[in-house]
C-alpha atoms as a PDB file:
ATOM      1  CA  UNK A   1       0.000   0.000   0.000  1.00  0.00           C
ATOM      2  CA  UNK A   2       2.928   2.459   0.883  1.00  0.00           C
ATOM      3  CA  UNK A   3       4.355   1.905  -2.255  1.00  0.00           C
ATOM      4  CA  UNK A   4       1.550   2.456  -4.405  1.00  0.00           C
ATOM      5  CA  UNK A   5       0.614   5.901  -2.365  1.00  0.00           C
ATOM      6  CA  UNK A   6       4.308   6.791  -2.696  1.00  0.00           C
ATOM      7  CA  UNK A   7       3.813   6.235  -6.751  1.00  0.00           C
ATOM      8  CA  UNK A   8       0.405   8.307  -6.757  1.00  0.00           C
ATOM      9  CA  UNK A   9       2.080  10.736  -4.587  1.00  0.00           C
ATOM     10  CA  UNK A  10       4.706  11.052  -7.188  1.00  0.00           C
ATOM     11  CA  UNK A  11       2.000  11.152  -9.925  1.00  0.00           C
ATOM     12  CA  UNK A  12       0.329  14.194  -8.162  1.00  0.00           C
ATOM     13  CA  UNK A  13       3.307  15.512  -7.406  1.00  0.00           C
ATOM     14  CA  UNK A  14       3.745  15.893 -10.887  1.00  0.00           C
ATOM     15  CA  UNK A  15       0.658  17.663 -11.587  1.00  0.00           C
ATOM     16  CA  UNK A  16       1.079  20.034  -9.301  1.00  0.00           C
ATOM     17  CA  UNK A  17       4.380  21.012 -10.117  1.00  0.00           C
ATOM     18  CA  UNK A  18       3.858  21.191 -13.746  1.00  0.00           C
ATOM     19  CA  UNK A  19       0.998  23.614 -12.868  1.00  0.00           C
ATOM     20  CA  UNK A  20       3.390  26.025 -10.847  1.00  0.00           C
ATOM     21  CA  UNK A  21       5.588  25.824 -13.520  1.00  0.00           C
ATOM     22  CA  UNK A  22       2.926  27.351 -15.783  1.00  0.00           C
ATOM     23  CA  UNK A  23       2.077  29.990 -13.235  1.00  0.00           C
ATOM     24  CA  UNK A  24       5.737  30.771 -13.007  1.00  0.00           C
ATOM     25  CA  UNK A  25       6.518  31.182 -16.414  1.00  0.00           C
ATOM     26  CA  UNK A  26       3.520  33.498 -17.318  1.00  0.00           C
ATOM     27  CA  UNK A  27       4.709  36.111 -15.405  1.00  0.00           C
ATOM     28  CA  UNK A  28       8.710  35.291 -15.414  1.00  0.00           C
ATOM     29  CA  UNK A  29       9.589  34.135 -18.957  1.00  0.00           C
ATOM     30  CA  UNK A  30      11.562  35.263 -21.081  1.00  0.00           C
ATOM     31  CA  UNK A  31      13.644  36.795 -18.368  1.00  0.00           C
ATOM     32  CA  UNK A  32      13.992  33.362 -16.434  1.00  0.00           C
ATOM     33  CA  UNK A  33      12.017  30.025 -17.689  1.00  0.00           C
ATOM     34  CA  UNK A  34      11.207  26.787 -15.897  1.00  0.00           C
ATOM     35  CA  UNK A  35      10.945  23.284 -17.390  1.00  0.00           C
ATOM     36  CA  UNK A  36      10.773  20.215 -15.465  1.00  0.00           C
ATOM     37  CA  UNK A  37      13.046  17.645 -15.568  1.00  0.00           C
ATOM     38  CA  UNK A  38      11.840  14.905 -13.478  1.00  0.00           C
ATOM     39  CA  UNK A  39       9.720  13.834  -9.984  1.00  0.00           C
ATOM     40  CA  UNK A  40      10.824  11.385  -7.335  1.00  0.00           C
ATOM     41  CA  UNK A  41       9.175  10.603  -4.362  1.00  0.00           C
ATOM     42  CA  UNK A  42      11.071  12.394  -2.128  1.00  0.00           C
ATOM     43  CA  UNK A  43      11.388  15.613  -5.011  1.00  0.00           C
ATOM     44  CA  UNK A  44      11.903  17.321  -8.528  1.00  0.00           C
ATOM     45  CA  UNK A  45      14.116  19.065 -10.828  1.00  0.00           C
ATOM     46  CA  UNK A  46      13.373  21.438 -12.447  1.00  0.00           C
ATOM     47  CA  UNK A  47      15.601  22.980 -15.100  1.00  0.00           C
ATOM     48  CA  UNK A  48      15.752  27.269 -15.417  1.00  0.00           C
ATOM     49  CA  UNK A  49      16.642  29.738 -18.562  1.00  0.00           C
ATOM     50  CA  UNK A  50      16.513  32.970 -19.127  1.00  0.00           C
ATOM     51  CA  UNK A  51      18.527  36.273 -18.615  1.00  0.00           C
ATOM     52  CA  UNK A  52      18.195  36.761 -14.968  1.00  0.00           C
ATOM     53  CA  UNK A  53      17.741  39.836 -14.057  1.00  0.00           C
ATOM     54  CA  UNK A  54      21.206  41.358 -12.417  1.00  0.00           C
ATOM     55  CA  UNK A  55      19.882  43.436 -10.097  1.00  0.00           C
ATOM     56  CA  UNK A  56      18.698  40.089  -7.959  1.00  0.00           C
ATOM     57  CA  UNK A  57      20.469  36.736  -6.659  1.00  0.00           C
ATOM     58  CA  UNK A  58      19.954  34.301  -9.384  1.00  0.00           C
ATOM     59  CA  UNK A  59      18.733  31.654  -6.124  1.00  0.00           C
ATOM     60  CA  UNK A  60      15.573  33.962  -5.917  1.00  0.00           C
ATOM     61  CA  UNK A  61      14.435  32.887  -9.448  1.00  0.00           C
ATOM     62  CA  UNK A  62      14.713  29.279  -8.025  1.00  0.00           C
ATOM     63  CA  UNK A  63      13.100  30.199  -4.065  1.00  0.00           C
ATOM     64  CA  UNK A  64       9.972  31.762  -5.948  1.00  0.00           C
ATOM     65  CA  UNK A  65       8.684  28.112  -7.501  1.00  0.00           C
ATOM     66  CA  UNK A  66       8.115  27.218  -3.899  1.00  0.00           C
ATOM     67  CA  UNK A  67       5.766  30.141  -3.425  1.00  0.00           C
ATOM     68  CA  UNK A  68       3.852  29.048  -6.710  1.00  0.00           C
ATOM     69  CA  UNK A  69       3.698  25.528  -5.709  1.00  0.00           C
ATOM     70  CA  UNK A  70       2.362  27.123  -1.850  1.00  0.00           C
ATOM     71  CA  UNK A  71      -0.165  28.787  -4.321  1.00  0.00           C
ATOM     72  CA  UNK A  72      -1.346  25.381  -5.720  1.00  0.00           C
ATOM     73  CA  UNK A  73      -1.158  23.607  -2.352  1.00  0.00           C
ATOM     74  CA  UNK A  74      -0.660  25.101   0.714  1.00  0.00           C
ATOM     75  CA  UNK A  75       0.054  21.763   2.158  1.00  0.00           C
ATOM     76  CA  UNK A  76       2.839  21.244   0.460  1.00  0.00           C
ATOM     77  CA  UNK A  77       6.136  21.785   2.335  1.00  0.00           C
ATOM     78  CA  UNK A  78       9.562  22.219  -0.554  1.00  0.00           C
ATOM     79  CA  UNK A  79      13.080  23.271   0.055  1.00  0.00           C
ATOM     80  CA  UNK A  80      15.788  24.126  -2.385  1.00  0.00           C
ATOM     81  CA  UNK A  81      18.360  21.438  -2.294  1.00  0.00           C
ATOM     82  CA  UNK A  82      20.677  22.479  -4.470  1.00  0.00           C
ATOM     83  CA  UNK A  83      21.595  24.412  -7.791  1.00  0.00           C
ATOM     84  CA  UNK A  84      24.193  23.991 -10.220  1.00  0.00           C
ATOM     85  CA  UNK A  85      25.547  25.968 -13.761  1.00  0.00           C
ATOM     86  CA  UNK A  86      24.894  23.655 -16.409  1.00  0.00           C
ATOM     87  CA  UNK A  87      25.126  26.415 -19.715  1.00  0.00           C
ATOM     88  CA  UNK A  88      25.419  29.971 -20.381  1.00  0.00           C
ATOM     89  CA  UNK A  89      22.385  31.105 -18.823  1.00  0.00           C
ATOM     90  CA  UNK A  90      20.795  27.707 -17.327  1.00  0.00           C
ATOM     91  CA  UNK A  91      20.576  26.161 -14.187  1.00  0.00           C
ATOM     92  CA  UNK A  92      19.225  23.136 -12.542  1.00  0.00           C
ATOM     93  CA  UNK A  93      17.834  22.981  -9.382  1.00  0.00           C
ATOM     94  CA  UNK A  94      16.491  20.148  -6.733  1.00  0.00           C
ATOM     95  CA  UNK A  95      13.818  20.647  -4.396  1.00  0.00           C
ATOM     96  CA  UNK A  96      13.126  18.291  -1.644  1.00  0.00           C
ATOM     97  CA  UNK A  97       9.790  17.602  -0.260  1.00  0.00           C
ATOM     98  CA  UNK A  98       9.413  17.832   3.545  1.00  0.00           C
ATOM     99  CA  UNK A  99       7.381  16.200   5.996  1.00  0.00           C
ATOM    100  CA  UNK A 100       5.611  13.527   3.591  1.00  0.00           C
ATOM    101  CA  UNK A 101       3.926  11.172   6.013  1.00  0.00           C
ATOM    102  CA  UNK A 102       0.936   8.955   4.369  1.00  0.00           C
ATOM    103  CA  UNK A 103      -1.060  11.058   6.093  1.00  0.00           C
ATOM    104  CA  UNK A 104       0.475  13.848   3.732  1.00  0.00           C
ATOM    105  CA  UNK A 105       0.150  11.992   0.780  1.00  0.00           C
ATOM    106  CA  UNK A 106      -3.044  11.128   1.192  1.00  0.00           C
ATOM    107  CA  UNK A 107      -4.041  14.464   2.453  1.00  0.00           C
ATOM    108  CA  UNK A 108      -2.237  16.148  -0.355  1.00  0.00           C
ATOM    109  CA  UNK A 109      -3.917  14.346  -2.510  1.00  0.00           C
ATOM    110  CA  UNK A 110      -7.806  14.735  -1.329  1.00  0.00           C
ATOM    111  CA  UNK A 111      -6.973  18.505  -1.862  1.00  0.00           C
ATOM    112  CA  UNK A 112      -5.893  17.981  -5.197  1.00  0.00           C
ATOM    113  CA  UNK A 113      -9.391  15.907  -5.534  1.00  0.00           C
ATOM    114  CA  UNK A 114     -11.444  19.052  -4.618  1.00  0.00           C
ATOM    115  CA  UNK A 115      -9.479  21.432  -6.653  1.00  0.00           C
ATOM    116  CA  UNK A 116      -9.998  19.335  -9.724  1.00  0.00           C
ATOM    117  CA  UNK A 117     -13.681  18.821  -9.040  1.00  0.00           C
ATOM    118  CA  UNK A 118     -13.959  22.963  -8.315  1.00  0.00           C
ATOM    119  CA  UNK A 119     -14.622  22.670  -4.478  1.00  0.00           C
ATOM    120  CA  UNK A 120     -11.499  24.074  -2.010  1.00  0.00           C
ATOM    121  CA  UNK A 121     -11.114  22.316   1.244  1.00  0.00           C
ATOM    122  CA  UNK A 122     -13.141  24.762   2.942  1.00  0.00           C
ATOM    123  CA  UNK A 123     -16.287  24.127   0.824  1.00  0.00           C
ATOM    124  CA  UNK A 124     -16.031  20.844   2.168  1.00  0.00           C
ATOM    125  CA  UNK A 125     -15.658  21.841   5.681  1.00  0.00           C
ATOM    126  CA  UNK A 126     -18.985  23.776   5.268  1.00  0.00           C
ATOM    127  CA  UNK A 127     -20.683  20.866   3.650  1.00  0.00           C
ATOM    128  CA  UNK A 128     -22.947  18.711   6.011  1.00  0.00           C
ATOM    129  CA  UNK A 129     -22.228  15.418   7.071  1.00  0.00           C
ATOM    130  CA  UNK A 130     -23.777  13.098   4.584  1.00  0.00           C
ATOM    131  CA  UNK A 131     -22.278  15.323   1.509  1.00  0.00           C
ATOM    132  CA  UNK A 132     -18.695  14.760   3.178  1.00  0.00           C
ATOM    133  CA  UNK A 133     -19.683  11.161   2.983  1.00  0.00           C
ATOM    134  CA  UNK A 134     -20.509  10.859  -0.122  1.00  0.00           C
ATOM    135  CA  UNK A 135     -16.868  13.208  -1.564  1.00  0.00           C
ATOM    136  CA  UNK A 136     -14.895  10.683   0.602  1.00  0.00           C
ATOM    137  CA  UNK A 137     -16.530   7.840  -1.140  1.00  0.00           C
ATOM    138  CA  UNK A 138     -15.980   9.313  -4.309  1.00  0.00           C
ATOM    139  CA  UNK A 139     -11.943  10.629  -3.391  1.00  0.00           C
ATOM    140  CA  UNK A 140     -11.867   6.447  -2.324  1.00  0.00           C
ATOM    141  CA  UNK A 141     -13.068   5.147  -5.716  1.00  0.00           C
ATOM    142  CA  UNK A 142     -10.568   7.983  -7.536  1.00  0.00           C
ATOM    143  CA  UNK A 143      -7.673   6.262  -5.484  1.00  0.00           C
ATOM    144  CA  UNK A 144      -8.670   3.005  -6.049  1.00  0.00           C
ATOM    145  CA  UNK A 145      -9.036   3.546  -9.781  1.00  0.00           C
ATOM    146  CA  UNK A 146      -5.592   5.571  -9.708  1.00  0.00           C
ATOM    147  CA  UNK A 147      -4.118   2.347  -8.321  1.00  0.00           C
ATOM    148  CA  UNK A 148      -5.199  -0.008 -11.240  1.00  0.00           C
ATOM    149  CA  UNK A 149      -3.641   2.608 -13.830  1.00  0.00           C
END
């Protein structure tokens, strides 16, 4: 079972970054542009270009994903791990998720369930008692059938 949360995690984990990423280049690029490179279950890589503005420490361009992935999720917890010149102009950096219990994972990813159906999680805290029922049956048959693919 661990695994198979840990490889939905990662699956998520995906999604979400990819839509930070989007968020971050619409109002960054051309002057710095991100690109993922790859997820593992404990992180991502994420690859940057551009100019970067002089007048700021390159490491900011790399510090503000986190606050577009906070945007996304604000249950999800990243650090910069580290950064490294790999062209004129490009960089690659590795972020490193932190404090990923199950409990994380799955909570992470029953937030993700209400974003993509429109609700946030406090819509569902409003919601009575027999509606939260029936979401949690419905977030259960979405794992389930995330499992089998």
């Amino acid at each position: 079972m661990a695994i198979l949360m840990t490889e939905m995690y990662s699956a998520q984990l995906k999604e979400i970054v990819l839509r930070a990423i989007k968020v971050y280049n619409r109002f960054r690029s051309p002057e710095a542009t991100a690109k993922l490179v790859g997820v593992k279950n404990n992180g991502f890589v994420i690859d940057f270009e551009g100019s970067f503005c002089r007048s700021r420490d390159v490491r900011e361009y790399f510090e503000e994903l986190i606050y577009e992935l906070k945007g996304i999720n604000e249950k999800i917890s990243v650090e910069l791990q580290e950064t490294k010149l790999i062209g004129p102009n490009s960089y690659r950096a590795s972020y490193k998720i932190i404090d990923t219990s199950n409990k994380d994972y799955e909570d992470l990813l029953f937030r993700e369930f209400l974003l993509d159906r429109g609700m946030s999680f406090n819509d569902y805290l409003t919601v009575n008692s027999c509606t939260k029922d029936v979401i949690l049956f419905h977030f259960r048959t979405w794992l389930l059938q995330r499992k089998e693919n």
